[in-house]
PDB file of N, CA and C in Angstrom:
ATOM      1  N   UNK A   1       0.846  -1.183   0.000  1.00  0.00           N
ATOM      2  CA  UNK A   1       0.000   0.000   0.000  1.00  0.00           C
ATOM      3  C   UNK A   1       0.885   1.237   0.000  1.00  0.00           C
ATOM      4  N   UNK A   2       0.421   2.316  -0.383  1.00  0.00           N
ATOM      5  CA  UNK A   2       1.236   4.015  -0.473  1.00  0.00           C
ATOM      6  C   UNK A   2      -0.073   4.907  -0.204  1.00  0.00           C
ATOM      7  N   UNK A   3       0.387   6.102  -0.322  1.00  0.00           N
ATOM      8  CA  UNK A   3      -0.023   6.776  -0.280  1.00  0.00           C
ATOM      9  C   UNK A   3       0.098   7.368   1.667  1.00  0.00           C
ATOM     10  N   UNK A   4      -0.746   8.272   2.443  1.00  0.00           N
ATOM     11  CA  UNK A   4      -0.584   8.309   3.552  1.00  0.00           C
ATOM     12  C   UNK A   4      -2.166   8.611   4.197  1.00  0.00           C
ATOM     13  N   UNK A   5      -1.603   8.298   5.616  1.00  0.00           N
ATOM     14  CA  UNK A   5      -2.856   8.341   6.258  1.00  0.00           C
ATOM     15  C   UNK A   5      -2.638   9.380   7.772  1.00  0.00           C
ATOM     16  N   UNK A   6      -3.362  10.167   8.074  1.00  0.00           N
ATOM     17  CA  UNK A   6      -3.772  10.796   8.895  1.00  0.00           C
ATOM     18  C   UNK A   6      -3.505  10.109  10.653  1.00  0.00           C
ATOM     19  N   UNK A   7      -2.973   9.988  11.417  1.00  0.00           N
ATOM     20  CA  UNK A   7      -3.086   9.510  12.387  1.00  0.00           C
ATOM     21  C   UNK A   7      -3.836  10.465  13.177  1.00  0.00           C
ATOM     22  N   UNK A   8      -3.953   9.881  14.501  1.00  0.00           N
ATOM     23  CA  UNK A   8      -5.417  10.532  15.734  1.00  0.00           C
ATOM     24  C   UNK A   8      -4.797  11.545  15.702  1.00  0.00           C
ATOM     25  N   UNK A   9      -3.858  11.753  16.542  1.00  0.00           N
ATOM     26  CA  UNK A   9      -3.080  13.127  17.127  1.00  0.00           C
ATOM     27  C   UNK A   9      -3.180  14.067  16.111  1.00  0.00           C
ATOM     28  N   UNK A  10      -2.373  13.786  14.977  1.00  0.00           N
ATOM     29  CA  UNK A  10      -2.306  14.776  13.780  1.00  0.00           C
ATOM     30  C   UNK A  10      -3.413  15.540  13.217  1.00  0.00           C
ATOM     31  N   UNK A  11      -4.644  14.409  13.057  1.00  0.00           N
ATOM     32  CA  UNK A  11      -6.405  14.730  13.078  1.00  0.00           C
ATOM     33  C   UNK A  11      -6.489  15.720  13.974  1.00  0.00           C
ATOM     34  N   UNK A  12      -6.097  15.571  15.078  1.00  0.00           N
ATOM     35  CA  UNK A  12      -6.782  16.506  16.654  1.00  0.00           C
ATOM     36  C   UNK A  12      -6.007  17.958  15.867  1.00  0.00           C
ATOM     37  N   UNK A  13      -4.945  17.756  15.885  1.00  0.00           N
ATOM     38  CA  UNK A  13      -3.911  19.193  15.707  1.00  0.00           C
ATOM     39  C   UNK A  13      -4.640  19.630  14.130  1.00  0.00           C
ATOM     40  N   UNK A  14      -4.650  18.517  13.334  1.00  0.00           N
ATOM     41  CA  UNK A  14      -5.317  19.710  12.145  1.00  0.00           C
ATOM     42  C   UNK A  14      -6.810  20.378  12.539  1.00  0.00           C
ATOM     43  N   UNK A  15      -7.638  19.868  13.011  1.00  0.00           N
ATOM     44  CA  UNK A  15      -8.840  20.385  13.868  1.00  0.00           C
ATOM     45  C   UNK A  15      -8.215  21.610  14.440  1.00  0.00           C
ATOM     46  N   UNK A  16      -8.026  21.529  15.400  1.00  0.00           N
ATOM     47  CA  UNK A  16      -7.250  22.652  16.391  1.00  0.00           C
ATOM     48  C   UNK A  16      -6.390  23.859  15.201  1.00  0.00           C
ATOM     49  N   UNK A  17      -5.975  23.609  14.005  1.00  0.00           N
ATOM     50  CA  UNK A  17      -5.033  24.644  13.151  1.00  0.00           C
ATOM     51  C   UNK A  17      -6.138  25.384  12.460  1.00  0.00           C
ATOM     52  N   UNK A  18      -7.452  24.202  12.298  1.00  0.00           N
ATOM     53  CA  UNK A  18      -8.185  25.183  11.108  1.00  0.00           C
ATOM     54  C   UNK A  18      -9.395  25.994  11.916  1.00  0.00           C
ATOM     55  N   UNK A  19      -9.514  25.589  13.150  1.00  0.00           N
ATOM     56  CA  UNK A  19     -10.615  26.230  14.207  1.00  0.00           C
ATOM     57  C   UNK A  19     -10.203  27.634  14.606  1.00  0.00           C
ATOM     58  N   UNK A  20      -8.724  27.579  15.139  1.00  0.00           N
ATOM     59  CA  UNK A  20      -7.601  28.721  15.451  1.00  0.00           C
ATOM     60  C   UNK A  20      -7.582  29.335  13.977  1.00  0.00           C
ATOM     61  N   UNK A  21      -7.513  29.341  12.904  1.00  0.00           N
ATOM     62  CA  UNK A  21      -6.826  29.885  12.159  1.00  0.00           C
ATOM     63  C   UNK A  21      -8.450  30.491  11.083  1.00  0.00           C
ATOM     64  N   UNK A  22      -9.671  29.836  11.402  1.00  0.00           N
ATOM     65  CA  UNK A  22     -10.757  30.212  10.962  1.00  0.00           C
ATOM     66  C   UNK A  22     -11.476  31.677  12.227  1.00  0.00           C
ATOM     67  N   UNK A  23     -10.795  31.307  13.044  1.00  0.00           N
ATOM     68  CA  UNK A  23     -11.215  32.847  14.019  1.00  0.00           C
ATOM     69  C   UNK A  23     -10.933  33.666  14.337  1.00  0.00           C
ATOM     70  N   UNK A  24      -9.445  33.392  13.410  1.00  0.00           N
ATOM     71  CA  UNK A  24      -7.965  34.472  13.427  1.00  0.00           C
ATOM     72  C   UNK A  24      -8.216  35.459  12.313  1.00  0.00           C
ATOM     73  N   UNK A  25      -8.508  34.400  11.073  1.00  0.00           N
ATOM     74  CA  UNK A  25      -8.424  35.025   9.656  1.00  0.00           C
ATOM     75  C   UNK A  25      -9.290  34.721   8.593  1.00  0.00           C
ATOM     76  N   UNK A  26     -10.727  34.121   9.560  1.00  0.00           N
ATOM     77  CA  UNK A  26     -11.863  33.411   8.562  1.00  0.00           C
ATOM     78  C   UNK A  26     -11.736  32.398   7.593  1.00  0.00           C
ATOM     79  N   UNK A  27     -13.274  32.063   7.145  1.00  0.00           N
ATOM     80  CA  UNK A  27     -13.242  30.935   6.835  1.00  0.00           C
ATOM     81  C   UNK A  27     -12.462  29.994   5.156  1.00  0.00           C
ATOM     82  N   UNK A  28     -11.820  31.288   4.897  1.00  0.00           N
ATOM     83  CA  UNK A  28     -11.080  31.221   3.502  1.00  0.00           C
ATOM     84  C   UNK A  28      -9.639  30.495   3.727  1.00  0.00           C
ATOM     85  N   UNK A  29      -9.301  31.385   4.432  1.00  0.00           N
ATOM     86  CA  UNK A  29      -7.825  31.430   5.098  1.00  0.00           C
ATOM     87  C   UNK A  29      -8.064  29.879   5.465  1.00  0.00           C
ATOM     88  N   UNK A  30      -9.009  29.495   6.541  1.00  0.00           N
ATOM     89  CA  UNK A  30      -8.496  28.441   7.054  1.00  0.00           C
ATOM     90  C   UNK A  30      -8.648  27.539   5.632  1.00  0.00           C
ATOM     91  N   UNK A  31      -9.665  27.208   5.405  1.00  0.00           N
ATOM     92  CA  UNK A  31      -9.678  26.420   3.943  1.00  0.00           C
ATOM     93  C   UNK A  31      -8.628  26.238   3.462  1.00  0.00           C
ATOM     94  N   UNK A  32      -7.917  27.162   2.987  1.00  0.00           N
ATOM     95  CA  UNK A  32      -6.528  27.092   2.486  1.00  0.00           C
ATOM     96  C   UNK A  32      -5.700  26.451   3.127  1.00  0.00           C
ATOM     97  N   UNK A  33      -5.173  27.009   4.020  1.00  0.00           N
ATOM     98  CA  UNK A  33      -3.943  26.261   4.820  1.00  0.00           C
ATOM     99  C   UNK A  33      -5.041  25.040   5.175  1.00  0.00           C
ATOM    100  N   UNK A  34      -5.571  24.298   5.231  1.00  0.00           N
ATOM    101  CA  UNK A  34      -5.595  23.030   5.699  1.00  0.00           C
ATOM    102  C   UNK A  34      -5.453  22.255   4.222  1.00  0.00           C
ATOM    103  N   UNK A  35      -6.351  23.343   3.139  1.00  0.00           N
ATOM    104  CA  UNK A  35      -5.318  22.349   1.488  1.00  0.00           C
ATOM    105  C   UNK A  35      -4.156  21.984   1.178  1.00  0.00           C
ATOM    106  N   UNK A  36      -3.508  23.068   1.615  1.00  0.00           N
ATOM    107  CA  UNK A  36      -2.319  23.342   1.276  1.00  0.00           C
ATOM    108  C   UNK A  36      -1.566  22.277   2.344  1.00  0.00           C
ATOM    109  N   UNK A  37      -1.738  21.998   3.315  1.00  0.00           N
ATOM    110  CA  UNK A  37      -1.381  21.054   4.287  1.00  0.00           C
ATOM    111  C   UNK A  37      -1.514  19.786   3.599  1.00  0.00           C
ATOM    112  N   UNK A  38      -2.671  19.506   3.498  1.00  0.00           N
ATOM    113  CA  UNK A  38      -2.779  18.045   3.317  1.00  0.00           C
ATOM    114  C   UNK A  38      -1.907  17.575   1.608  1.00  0.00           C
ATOM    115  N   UNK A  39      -1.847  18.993   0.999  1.00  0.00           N
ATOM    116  CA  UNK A  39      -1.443  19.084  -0.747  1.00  0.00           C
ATOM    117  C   UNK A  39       0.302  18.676   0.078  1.00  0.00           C
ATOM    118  N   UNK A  40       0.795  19.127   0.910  1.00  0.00           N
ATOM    119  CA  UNK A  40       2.076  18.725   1.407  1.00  0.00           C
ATOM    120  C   UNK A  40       2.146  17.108   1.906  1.00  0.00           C
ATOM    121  N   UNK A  41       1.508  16.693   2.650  1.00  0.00           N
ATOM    122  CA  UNK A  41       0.395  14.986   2.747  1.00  0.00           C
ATOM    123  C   UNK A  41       0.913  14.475   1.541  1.00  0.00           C
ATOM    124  N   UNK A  42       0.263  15.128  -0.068  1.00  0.00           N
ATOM    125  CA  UNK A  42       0.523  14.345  -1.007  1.00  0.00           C
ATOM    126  C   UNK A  42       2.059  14.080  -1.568  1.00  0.00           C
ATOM    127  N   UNK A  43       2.619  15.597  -1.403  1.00  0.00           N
ATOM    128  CA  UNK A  43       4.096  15.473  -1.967  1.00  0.00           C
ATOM    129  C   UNK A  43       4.802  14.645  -0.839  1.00  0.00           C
ATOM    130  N   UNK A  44       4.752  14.921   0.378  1.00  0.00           N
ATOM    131  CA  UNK A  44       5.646  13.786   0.618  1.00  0.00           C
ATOM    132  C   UNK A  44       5.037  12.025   0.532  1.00  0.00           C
ATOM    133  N   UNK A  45       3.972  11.605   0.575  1.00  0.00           N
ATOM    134  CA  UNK A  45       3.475  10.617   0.606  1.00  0.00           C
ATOM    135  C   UNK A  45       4.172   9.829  -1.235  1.00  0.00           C
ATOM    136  N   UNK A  46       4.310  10.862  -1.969  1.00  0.00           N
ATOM    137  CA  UNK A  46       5.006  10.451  -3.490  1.00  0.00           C
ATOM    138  C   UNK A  46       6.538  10.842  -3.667  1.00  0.00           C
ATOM    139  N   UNK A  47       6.540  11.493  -2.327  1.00  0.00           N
ATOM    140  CA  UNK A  47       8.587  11.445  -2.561  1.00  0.00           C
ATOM    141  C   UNK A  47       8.822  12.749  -3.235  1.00  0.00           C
ATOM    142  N   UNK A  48       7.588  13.621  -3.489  1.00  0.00           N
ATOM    143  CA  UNK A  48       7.886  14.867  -4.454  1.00  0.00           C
ATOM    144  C   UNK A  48       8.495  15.959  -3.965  1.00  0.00           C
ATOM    145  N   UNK A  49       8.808  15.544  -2.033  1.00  0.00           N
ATOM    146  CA  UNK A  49       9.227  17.194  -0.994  1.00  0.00           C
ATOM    147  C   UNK A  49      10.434  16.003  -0.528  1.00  0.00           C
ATOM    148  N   UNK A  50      11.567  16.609  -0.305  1.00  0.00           N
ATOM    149  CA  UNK A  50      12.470  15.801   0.646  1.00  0.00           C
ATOM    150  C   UNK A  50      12.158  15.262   2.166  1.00  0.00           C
ATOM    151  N   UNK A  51      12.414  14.089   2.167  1.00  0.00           N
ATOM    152  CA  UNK A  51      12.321  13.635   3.236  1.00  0.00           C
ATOM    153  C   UNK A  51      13.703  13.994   4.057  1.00  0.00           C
ATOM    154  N   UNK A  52      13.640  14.755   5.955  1.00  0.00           N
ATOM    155  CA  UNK A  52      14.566  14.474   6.538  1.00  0.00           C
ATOM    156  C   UNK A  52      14.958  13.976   7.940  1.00  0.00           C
ATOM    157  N   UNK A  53      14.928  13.543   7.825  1.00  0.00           N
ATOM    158  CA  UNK A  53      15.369  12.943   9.443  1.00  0.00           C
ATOM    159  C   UNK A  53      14.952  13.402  10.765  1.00  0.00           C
ATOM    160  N   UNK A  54      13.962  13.509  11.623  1.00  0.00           N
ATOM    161  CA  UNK A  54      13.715  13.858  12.602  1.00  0.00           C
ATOM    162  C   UNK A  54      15.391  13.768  13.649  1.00  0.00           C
ATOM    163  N   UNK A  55      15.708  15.340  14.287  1.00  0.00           N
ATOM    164  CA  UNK A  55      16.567  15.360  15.082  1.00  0.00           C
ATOM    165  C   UNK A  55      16.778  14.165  16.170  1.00  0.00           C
ATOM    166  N   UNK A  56      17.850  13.427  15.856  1.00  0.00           N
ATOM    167  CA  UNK A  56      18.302  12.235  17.023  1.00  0.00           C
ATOM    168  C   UNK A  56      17.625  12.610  18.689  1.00  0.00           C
ATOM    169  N   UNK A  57      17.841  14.470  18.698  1.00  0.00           N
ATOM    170  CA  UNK A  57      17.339  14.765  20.094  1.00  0.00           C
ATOM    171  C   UNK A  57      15.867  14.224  20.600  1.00  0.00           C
ATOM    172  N   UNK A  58      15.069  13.882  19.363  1.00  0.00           N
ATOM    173  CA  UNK A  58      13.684  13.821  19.485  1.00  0.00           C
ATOM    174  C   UNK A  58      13.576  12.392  19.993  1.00  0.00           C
ATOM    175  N   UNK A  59      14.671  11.427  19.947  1.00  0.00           N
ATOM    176  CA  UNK A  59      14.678   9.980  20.415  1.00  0.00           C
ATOM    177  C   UNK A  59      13.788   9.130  19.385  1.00  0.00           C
ATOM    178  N   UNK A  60      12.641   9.417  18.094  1.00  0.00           N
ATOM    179  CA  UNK A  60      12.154   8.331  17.402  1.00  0.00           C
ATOM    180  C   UNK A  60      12.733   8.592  16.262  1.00  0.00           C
ATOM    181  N   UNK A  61      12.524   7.541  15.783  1.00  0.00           N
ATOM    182  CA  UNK A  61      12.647   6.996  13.883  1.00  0.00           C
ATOM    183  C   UNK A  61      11.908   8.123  13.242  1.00  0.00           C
ATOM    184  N   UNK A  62      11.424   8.935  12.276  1.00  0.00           N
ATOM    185  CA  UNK A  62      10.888   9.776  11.542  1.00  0.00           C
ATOM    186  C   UNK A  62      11.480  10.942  10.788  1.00  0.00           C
ATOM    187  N   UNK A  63      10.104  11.717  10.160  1.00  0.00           N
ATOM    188  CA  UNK A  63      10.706  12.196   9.394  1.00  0.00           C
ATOM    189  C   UNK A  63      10.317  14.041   9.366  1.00  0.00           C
ATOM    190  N   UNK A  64      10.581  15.204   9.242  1.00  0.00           N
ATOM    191  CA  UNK A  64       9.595  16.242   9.571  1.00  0.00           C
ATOM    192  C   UNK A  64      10.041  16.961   7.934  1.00  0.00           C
ATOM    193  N   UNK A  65       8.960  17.783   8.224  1.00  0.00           N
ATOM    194  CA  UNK A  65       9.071  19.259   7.232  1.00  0.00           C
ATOM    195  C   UNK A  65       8.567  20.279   7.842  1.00  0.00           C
ATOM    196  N   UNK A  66       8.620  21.254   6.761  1.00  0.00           N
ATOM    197  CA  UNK A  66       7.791  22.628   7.685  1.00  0.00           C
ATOM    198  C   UNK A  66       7.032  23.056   6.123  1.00  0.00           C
ATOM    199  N   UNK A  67       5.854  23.392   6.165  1.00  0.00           N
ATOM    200  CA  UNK A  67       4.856  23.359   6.067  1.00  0.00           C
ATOM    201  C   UNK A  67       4.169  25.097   6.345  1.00  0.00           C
ATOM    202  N   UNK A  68       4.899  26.233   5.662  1.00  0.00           N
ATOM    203  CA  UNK A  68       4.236  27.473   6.323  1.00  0.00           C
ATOM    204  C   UNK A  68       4.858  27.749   7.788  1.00  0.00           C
ATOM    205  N   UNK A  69       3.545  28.108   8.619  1.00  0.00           N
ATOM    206  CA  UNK A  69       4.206  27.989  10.127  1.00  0.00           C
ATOM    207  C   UNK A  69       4.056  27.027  11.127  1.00  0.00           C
ATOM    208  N   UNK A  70       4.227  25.533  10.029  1.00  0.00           N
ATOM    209  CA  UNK A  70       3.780  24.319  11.053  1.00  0.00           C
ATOM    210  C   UNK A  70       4.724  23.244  10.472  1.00  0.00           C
ATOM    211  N   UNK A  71       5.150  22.633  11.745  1.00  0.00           N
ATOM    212  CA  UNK A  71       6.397  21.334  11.171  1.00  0.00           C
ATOM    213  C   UNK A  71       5.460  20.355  11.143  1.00  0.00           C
ATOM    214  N   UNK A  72       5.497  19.665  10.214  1.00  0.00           N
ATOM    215  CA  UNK A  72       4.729  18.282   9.796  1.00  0.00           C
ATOM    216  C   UNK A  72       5.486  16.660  10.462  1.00  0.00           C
ATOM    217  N   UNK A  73       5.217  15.999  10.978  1.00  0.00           N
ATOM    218  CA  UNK A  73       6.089  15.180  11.652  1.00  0.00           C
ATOM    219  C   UNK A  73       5.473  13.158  10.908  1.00  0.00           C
ATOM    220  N   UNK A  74       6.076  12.591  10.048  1.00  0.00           N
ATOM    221  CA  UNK A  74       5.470  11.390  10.244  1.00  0.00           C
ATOM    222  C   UNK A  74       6.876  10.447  10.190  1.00  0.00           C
ATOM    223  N   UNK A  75       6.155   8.865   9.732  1.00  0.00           N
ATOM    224  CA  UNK A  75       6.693   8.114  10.044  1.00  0.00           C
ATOM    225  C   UNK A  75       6.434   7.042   9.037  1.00  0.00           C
ATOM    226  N   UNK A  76       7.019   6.158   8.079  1.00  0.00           N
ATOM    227  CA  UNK A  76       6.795   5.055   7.376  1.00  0.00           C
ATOM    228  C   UNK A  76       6.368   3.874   8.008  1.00  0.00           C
ATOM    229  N   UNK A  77       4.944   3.739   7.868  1.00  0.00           N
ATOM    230  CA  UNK A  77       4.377   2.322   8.139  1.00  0.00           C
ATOM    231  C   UNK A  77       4.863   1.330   7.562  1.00  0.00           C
ATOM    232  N   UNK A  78       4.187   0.150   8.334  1.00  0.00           N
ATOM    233  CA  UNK A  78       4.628  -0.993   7.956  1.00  0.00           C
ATOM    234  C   UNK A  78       3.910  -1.708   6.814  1.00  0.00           C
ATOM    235  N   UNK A  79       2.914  -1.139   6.599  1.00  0.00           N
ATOM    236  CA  UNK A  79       2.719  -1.098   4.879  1.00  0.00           C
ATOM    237  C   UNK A  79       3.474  -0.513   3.765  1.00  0.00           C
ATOM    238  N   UNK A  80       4.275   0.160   4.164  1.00  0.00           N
ATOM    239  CA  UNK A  80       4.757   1.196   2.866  1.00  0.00           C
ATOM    240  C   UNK A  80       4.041   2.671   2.975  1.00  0.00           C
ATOM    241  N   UNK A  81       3.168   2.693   3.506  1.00  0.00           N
ATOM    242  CA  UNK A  81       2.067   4.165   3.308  1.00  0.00           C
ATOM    243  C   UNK A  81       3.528   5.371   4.657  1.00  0.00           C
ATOM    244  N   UNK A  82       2.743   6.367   4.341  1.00  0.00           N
ATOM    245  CA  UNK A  82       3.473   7.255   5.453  1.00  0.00           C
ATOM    246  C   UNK A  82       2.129   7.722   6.464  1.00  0.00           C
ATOM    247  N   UNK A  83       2.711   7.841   7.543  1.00  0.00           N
ATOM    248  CA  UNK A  83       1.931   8.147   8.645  1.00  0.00           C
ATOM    249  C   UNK A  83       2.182   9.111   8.877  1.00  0.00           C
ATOM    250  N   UNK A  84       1.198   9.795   9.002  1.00  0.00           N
ATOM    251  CA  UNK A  84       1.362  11.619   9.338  1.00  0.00           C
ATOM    252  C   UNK A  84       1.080  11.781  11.021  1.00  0.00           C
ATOM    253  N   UNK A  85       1.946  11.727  11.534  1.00  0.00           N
ATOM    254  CA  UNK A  85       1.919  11.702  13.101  1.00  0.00           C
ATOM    255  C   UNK A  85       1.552  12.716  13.619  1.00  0.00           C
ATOM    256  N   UNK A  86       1.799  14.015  13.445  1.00  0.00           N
ATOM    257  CA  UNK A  86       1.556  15.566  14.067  1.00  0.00           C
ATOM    258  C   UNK A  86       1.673  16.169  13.131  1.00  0.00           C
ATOM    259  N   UNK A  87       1.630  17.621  13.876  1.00  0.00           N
ATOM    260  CA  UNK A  87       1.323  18.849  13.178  1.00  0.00           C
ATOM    261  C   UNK A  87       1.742  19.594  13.848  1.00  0.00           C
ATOM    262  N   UNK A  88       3.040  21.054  14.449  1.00  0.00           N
ATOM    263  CA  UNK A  88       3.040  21.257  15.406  1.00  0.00           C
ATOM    264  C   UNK A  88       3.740  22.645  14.874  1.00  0.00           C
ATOM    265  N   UNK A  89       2.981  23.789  15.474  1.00  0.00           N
ATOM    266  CA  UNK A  89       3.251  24.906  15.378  1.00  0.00           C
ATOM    267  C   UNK A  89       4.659  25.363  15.597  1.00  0.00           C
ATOM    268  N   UNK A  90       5.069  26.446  14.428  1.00  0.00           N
ATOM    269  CA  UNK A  90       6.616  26.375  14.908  1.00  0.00           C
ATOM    270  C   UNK A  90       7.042  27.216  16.272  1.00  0.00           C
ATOM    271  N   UNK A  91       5.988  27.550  17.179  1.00  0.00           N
ATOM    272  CA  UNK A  91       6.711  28.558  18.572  1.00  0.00           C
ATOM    273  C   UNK A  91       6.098  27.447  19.848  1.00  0.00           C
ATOM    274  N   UNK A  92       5.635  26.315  19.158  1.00  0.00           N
ATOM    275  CA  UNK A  92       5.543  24.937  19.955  1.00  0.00           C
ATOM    276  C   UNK A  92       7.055  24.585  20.597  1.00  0.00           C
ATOM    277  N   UNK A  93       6.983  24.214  21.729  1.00  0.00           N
ATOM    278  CA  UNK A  93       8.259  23.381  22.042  1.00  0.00           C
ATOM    279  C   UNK A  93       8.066  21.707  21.186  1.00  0.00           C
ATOM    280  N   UNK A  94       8.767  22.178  20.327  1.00  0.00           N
ATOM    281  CA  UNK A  94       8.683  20.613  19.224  1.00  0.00           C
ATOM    282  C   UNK A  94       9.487  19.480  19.953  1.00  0.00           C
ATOM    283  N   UNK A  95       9.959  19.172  20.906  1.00  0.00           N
ATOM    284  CA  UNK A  95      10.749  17.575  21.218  1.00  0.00           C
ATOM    285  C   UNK A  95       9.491  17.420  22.176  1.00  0.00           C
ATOM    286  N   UNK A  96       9.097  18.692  23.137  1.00  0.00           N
ATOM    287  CA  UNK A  96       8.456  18.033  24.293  1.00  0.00           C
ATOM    288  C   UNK A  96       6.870  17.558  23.467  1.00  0.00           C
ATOM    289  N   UNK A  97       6.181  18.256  22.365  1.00  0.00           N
ATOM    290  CA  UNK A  97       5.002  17.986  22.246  1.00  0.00           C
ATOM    291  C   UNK A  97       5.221  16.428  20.893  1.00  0.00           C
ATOM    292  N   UNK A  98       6.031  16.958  20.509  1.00  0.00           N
ATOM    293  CA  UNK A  98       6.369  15.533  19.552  1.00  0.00           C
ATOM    294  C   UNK A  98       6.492  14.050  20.353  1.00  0.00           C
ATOM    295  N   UNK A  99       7.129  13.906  21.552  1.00  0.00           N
ATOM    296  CA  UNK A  99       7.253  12.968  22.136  1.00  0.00           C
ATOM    297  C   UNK A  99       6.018  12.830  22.704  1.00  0.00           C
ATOM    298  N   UNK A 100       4.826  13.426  23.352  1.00  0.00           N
ATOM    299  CA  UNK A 100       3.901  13.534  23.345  1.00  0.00           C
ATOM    300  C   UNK A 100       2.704  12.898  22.601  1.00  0.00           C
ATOM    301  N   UNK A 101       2.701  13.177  21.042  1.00  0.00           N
ATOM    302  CA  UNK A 101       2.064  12.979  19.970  1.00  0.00           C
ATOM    303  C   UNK A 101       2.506  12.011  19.580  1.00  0.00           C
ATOM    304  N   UNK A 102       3.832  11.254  19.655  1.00  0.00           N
ATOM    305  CA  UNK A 102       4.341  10.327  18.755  1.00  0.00           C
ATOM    306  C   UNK A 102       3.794   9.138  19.593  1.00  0.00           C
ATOM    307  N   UNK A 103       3.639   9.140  21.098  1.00  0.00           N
ATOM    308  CA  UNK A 103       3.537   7.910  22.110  1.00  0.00           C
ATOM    309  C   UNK A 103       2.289   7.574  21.864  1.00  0.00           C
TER     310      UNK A 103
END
């Protein structure tokens, strides 16, 4: 199998990006950035954005990007598909909420 899938956590945090970001800057804005998110979903799920290495500091296997003002965090299943683990704002403390999201 390919392609990728959404995990819980990541679900919760895209909820939480487009709720925040629909009361910040209405309902256009959010629309967008959650396309444009998941349109990032597709390029890496086909290899079309570089994949890189989640910092050793973070202690798991994975992989992140950044995404606007949000680091994208997944992980290659054991199907082949990619798992989109989080979503995590960049003025987030990213090791403490990643370890968090990843468990």
């Amino acid at each position: 199998m390919s392609g990728y899938r959404v995990q819980n956590v990541a679900g919760e945090r895209l909820d939480e990006i487009y709720v925040y970001t629909r009361e910040q800057w209405g309902e256009a804005q959010a629309e967008r950035y959650i396309r444009g998110t998941f349109a990032r979903f597709e390029a890496i799920a086909t290899r079309a954005f570089p994949w890189r290495a989640v910092p050793a500091d973070f202690g798991v296997s994975g992989y992140v990007c950044r995404y606007e003002h949000h680091f994208i965090y997944w992980k290659l299943l054991d199907d082949g598909a990619v798992g989109i683990v989080t979503v995590l704002h960049e003025k987030m403390h990213q090791i403490e909420r990643f370890r968090d999201d990843f468990s």
